[in-house]
N, C-alpha and C. Protein backbone atom coordinates (compact mmCIF):
# COMPACT_ATOMS: atom_id res chain seq x y z
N UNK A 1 -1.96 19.12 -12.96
CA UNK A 1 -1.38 18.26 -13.95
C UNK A 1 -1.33 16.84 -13.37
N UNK A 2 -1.81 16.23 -13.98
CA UNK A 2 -1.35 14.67 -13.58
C UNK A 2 -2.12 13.74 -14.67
N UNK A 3 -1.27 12.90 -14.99
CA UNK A 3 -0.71 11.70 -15.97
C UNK A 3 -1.25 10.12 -15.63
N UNK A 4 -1.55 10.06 -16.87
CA UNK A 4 -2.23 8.41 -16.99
C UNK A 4 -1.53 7.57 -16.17
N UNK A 5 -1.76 7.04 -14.88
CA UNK A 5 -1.22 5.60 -13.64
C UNK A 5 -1.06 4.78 -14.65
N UNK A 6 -0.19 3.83 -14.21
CA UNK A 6 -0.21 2.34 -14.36
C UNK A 6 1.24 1.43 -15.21
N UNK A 7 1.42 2.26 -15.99
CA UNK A 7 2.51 1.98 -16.80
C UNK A 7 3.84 2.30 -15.90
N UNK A 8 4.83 1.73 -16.19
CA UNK A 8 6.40 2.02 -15.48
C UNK A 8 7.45 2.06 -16.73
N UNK A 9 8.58 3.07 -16.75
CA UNK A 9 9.37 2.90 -17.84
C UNK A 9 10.16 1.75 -17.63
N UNK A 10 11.06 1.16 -18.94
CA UNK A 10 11.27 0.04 -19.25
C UNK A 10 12.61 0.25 -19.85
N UNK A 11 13.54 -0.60 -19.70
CA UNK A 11 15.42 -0.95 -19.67
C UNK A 11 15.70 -2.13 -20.21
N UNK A 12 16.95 -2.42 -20.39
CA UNK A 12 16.93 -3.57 -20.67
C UNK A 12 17.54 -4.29 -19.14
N UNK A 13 18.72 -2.97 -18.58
CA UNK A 13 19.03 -3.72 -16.97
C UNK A 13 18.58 -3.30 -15.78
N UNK A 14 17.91 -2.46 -16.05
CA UNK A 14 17.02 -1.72 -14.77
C UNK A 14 15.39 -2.05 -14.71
N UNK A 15 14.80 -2.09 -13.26
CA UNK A 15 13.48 -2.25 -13.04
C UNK A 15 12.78 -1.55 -12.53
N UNK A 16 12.42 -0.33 -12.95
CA UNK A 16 11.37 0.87 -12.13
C UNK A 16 10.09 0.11 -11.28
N UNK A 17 9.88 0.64 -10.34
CA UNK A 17 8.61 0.49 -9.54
C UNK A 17 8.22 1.56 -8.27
N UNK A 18 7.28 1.69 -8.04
CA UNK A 18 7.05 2.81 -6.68
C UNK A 18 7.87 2.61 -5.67
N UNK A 19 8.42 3.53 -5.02
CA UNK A 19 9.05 3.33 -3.70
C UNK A 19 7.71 2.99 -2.76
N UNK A 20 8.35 2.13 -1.35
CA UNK A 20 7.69 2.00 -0.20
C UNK A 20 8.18 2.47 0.92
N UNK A 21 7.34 2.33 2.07
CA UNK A 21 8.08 2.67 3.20
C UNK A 21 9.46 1.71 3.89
N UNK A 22 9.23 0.52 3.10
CA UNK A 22 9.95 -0.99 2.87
C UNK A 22 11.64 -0.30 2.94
N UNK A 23 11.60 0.89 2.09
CA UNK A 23 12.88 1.41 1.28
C UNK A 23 13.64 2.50 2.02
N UNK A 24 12.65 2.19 3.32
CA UNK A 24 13.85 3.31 4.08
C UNK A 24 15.01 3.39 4.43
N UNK A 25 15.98 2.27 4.33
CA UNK A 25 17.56 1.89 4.65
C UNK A 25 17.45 2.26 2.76
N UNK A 26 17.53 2.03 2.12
CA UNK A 26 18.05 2.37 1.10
C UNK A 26 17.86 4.35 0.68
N UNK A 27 17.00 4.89 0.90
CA UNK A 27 16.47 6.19 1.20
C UNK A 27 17.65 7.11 2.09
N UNK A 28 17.55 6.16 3.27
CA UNK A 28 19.00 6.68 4.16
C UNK A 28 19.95 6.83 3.48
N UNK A 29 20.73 5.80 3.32
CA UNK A 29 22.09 5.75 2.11
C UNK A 29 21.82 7.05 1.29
N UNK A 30 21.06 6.65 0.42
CA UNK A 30 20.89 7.50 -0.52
C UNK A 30 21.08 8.93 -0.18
N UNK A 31 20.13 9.28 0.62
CA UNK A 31 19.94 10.58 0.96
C UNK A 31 21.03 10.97 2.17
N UNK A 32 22.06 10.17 2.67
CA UNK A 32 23.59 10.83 3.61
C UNK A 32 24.04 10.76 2.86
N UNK A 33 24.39 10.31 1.34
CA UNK A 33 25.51 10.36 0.36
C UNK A 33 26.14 11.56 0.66
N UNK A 34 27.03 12.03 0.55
CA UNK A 34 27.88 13.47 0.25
C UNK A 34 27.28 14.42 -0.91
N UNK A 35 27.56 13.34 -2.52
CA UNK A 35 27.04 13.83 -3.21
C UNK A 35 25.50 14.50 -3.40
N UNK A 36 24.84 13.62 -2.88
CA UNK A 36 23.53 13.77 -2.98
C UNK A 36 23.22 15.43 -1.82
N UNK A 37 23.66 14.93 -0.87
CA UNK A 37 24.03 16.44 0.03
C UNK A 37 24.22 17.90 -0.88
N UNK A 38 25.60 17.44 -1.60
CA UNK A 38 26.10 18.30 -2.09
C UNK A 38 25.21 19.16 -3.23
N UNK A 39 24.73 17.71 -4.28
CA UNK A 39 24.33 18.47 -5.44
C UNK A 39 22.45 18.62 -5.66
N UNK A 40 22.33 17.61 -4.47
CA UNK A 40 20.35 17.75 -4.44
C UNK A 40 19.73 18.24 -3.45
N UNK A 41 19.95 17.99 -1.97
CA UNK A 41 19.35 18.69 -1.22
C UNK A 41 19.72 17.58 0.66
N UNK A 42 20.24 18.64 1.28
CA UNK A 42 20.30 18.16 2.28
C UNK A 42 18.95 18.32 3.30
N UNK A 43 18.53 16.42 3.35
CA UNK A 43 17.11 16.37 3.96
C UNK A 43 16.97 16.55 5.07
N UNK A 44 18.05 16.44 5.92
CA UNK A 44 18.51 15.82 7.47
C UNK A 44 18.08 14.89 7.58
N UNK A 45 17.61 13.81 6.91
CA UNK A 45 17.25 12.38 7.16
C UNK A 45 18.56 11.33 7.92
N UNK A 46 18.20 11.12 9.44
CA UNK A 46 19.41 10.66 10.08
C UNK A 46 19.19 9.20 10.29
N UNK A 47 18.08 8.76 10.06
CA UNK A 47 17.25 7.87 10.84
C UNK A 47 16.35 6.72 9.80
N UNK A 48 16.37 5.97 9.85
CA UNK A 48 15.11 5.12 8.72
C UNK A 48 13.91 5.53 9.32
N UNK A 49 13.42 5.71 10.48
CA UNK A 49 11.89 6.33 10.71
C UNK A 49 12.02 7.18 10.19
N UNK A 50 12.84 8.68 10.10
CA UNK A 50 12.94 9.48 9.23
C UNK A 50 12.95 9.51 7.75
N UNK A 51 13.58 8.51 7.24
CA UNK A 51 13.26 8.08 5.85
C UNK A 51 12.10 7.88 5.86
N UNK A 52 11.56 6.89 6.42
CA UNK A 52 9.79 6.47 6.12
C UNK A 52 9.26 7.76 5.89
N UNK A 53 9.25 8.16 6.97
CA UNK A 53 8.43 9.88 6.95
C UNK A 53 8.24 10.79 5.47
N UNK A 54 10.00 10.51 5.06
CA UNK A 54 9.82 11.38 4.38
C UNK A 54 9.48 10.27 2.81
N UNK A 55 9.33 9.13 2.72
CA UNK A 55 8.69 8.34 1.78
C UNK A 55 7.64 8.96 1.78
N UNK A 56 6.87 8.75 2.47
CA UNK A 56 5.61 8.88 3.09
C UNK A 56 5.09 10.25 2.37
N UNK A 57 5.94 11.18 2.66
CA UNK A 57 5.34 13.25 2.57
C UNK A 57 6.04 13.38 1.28
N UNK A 58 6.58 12.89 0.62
CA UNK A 58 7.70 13.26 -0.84
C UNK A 58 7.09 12.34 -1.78
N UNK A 59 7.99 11.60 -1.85
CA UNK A 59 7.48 10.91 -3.23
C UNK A 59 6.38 9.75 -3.31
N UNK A 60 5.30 9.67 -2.25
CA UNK A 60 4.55 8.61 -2.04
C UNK A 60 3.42 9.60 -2.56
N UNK A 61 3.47 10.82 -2.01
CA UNK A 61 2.67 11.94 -2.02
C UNK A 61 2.54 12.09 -3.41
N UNK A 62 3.88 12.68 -4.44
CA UNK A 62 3.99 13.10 -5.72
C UNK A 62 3.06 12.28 -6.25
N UNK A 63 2.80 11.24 -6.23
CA UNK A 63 2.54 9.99 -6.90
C UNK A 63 0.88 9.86 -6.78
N UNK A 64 0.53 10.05 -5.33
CA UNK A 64 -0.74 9.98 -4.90
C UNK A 64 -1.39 11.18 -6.07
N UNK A 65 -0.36 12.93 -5.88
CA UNK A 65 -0.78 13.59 -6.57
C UNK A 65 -1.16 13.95 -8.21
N UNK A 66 0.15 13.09 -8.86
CA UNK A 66 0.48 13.45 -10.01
C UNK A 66 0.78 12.11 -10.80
N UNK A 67 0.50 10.97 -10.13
CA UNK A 67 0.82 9.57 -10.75
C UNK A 67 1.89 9.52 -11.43
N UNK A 68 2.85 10.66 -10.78
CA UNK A 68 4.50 10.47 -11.57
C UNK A 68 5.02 11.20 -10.35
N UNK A 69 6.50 10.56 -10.67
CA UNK A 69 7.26 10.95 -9.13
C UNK A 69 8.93 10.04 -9.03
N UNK A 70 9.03 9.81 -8.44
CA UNK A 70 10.92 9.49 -8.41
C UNK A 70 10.68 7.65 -8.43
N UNK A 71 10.82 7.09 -9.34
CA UNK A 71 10.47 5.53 -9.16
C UNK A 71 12.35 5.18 -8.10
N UNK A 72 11.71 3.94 -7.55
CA UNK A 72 12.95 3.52 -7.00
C UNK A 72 13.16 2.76 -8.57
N UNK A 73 14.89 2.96 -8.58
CA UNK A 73 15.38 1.72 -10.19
C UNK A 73 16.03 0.83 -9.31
N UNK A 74 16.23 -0.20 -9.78
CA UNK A 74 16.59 -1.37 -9.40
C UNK A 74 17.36 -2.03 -10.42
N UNK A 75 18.85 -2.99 -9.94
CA UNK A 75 19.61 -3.56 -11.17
C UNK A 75 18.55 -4.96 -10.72
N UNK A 76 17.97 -5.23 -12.33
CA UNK A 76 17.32 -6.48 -12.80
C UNK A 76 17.88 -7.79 -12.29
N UNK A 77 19.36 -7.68 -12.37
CA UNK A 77 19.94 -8.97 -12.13
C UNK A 77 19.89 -9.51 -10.67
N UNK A 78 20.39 -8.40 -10.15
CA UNK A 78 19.97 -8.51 -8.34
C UNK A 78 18.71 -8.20 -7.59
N UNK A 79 17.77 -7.49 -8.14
CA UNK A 79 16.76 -6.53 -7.32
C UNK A 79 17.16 -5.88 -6.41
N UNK A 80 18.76 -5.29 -6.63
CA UNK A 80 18.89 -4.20 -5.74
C UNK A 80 18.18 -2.72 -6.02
N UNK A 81 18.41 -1.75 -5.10
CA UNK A 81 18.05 -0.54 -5.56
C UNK A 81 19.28 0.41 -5.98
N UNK A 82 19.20 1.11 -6.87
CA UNK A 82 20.20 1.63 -7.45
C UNK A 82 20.13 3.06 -7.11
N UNK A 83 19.27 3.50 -7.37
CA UNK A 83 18.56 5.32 -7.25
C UNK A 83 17.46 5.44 -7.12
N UNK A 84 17.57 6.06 -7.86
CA UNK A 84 15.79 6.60 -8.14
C UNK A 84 15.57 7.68 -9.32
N UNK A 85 14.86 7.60 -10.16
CA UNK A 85 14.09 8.37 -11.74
C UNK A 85 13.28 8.46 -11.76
N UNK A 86 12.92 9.43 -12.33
CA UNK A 86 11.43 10.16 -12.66
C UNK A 86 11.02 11.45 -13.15
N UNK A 87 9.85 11.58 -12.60
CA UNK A 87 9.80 12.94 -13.44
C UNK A 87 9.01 13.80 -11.38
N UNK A 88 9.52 14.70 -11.75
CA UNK A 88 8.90 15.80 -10.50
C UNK A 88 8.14 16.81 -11.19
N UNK A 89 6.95 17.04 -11.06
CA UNK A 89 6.37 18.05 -10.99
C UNK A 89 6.04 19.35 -10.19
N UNK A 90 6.12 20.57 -10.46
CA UNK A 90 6.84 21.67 -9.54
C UNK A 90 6.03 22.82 -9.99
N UNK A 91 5.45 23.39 -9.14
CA UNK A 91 4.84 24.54 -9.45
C UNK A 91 5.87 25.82 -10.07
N UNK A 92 7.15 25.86 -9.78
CA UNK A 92 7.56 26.81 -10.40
C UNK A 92 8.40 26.40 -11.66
N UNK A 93 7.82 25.48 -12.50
CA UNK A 93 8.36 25.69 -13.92
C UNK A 93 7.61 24.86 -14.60
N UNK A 94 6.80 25.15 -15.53
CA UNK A 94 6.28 25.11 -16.86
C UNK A 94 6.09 23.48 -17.29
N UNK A 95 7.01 23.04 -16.74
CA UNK A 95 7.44 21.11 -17.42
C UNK A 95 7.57 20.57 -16.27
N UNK A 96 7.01 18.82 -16.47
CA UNK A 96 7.52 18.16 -16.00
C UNK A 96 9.38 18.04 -15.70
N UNK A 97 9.67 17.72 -14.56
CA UNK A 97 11.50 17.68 -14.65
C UNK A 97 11.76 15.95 -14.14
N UNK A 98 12.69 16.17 -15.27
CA UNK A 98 13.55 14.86 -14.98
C UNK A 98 14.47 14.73 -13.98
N UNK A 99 13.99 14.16 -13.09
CA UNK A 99 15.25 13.94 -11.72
C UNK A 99 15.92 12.36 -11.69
N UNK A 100 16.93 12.58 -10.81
CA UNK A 100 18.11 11.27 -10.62
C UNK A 100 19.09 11.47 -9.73
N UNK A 101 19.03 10.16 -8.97
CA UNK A 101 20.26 10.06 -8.21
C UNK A 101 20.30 8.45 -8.14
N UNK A 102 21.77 8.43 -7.92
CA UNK A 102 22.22 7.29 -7.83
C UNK A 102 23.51 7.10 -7.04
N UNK A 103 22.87 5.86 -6.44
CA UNK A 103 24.10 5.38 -5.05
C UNK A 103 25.43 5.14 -5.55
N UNK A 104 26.06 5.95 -5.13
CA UNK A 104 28.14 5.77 -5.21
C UNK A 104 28.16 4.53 -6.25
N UNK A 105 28.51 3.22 -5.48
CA UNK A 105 28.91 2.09 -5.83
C UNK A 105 28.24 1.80 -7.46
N UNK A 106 27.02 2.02 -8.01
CA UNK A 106 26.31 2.32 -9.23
C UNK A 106 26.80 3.70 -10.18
N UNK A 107 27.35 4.53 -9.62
CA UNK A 107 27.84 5.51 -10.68
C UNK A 107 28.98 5.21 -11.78
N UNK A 108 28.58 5.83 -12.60
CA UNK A 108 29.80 5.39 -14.02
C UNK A 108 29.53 3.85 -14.64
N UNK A 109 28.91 3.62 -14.60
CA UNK A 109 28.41 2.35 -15.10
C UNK A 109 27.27 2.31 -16.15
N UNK A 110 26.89 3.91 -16.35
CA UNK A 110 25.41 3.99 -17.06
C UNK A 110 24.40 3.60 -16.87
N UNK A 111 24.27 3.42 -15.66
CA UNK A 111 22.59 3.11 -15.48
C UNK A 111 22.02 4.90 -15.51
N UNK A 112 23.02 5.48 -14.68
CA UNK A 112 21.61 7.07 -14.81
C UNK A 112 21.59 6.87 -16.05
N UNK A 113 21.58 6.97 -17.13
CA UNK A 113 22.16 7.38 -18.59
C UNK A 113 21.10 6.57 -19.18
N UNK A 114 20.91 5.25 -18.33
CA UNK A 114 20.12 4.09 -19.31
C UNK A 114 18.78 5.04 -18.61
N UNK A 115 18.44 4.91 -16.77
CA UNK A 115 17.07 5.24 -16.99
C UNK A 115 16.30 6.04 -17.09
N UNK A 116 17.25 7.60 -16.93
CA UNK A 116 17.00 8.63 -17.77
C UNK A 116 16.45 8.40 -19.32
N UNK A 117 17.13 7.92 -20.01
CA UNK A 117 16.56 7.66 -21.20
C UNK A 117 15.10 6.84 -21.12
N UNK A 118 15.15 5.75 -20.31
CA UNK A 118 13.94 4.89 -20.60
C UNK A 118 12.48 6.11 -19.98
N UNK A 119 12.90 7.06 -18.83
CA UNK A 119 11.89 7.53 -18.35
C UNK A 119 11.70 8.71 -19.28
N UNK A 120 12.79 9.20 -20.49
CA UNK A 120 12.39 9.76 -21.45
C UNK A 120 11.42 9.11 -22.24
N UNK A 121 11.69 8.09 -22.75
CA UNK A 121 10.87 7.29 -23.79
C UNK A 121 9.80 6.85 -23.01
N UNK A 122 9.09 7.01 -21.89
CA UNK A 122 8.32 6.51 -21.15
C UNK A 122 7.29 7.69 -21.09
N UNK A 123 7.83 8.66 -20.88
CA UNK A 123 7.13 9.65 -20.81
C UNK A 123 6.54 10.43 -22.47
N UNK A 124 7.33 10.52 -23.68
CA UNK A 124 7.20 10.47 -24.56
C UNK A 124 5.89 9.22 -25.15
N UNK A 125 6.35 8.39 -25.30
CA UNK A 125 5.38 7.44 -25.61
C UNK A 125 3.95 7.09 -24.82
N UNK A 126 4.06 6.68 -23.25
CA UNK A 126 3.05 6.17 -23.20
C UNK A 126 2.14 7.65 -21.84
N UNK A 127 3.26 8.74 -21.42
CA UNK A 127 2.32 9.83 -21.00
C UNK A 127 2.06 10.80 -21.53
N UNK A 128 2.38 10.47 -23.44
CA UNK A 128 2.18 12.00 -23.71
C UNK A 128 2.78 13.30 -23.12
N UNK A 129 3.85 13.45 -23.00
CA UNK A 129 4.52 14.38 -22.78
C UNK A 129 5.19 14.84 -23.56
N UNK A 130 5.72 15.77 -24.25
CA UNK A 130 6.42 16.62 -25.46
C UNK A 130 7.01 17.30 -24.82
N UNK A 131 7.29 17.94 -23.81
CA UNK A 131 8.65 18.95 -23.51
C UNK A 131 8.99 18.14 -21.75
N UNK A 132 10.10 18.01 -21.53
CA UNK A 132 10.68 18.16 -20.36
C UNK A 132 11.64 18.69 -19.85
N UNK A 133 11.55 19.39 -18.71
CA UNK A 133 12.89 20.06 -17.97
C UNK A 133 14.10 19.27 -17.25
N UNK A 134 14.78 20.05 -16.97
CA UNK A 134 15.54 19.20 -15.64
C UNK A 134 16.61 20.49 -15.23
N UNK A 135 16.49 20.06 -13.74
CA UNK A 135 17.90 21.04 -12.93
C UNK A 135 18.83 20.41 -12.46
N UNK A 136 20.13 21.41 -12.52
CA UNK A 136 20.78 21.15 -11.56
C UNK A 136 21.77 21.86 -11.15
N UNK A 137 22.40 21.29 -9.68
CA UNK A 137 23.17 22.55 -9.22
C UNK A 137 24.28 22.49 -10.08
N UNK A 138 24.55 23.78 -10.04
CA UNK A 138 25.72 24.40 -11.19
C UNK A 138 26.84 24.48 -11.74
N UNK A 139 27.44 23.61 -10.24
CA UNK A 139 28.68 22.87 -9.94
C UNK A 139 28.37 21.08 -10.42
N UNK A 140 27.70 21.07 -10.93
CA UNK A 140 27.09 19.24 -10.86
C UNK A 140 27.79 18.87 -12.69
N UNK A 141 28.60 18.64 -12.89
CA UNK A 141 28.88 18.68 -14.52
C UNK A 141 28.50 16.78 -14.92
N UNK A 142 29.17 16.05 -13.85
CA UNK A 142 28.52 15.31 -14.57
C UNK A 142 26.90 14.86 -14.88
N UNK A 143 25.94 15.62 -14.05
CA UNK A 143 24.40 15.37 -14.16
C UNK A 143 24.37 16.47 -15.77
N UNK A 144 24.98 17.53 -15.54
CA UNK A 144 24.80 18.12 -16.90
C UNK A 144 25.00 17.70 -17.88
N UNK A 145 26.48 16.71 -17.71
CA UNK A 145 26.90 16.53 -19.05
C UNK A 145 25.91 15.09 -19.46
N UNK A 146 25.72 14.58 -18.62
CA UNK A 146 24.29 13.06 -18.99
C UNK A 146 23.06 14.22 -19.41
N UNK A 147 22.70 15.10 -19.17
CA UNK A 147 21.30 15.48 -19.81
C UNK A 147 21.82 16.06 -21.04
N UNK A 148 23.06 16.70 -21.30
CA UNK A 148 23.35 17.06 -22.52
C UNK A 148 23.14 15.93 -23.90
N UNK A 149 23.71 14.64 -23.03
CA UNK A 149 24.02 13.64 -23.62
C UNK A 149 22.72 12.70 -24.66
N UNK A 150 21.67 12.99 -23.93
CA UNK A 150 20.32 12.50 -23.84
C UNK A 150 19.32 13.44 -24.11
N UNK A 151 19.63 14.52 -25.02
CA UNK A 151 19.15 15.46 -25.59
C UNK A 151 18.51 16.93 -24.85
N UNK A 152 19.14 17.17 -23.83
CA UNK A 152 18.18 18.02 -23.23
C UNK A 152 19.58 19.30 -23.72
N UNK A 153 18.91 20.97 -23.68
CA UNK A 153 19.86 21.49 -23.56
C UNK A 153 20.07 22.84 -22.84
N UNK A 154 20.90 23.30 -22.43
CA UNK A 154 20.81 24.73 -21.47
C UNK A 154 19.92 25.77 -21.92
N UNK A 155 18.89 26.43 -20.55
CA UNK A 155 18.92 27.54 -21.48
C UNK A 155 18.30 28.49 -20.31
N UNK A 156 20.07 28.43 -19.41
CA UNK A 156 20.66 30.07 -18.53
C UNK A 156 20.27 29.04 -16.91
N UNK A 157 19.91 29.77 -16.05
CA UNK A 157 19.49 29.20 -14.89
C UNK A 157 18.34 29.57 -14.30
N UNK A 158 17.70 29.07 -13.26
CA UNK A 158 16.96 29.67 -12.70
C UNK A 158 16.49 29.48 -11.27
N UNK A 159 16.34 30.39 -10.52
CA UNK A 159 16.27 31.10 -8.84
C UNK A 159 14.94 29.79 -8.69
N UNK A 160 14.96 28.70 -7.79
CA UNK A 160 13.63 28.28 -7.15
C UNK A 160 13.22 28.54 -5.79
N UNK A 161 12.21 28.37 -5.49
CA UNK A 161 11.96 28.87 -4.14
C UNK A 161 11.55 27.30 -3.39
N UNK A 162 11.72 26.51 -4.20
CA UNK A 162 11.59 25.24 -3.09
C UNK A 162 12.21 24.77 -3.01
N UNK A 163 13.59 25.16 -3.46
CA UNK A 163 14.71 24.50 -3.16
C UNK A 163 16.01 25.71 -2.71
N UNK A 164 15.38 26.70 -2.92
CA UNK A 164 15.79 27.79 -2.35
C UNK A 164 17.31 27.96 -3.08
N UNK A 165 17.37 27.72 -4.23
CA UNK A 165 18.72 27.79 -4.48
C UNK A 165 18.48 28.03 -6.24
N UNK A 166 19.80 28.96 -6.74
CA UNK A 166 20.00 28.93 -8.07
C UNK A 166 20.13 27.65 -9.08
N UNK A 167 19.57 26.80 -10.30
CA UNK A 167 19.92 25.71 -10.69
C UNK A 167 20.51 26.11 -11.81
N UNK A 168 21.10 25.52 -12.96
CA UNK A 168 21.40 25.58 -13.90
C UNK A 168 19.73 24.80 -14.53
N UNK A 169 19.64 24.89 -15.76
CA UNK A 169 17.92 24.82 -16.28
C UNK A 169 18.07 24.12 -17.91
N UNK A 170 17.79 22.84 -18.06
CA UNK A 170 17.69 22.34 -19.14
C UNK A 170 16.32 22.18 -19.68
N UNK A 171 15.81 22.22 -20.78
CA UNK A 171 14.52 21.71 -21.88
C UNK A 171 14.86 20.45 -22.80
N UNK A 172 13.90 19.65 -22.83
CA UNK A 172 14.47 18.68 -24.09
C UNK A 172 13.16 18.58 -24.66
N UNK A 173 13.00 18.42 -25.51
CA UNK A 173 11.56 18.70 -26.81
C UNK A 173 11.74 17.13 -26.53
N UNK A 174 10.71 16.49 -26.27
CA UNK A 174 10.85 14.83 -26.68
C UNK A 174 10.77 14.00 -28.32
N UNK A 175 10.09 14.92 -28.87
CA UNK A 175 10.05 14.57 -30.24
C UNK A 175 11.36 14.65 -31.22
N UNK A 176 12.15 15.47 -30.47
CA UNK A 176 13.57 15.55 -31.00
C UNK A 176 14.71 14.80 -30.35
N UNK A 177 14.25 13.21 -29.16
CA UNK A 177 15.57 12.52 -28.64
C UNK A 177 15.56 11.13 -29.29
């Protein structure tokens, strides 16, 4: 599977673009969060060479592979980095999945909310996509309750083996958000 390059989804306060190896202090943060520990996956990333690395083997890779992958978002006003959105592609389920995280100090403010949506309408419109997934861990209510929010909806969980853990399992038909 892999999707027409070139295009980036679009916000009115956020700025998608590829991550670099540039982004490894922000990667760090990101990836020692607690939360992020808690509810996505603990990388052991201790180190910004270690970040690079894993720029480098993760989502530089997705991208090389599938011309879709975790964009770094950025608030417009500052060009800071905020998270990261996108879509992951995964051999064990059927759809593209919508992933997100976002740094502490940025939560509750609606940006996931805004670029979730824009990488809905991004993917809808200009990659042709009609169904997307998304996980998450099961304990995670507020990532659930934003995909509820933004049309996606339960339906039961399911066992992955690359993340080695049970998720809770959403679908959203794009033609219906």
């Amino acid at each position: 599977m892999k999707f027409p390059a070139g295009s980036l989804p679009e916000c009115d306060r956020l700025n998608f673009r590829l991550p670099s190896l540039d982004d490894a202090a922000f990667y760090l943060k990101l990836m020692k969060d607690p939360d992020y520990i808690r509810f996505i996956a603990d990388n052991g990333i201790t180190s910004e060479e270690e970040a690079r690395a894993y720029i480098q083997d993760k989502p530089l890779a997705r991208f090389a592979q599938f011309n879709v992958g975790l964009w770094v978002v950025e608030v417009k006003e500052t060009g800071q980095p905020a998270g990261v959105c996108g879509l992951v592609v995964r051999d064990e389920l059927e759809y593209p999945d919508l992933g997100y995280a976002f740094l502490e100090e940025f939560r509750g403010q609606g940006i996931a909310r805004e670029a979730a949506q824009a990488v809905l309408e991004h993917s809808c419109q200009k990659l042709k996509i009609e169904t997307l997934c998304a996980i998450t861990a099961p304990d995670n209510r507020r990532s659930s309750d934003l995909l509820k929010k933004i049309g996606f909806k339960g339906q039961g969980q399911r066992l992955l083996n690359e993340i080695g853990e049970t998720s809770d399992y959403f679908v959203c038909e794009l033609g219906s958000t």
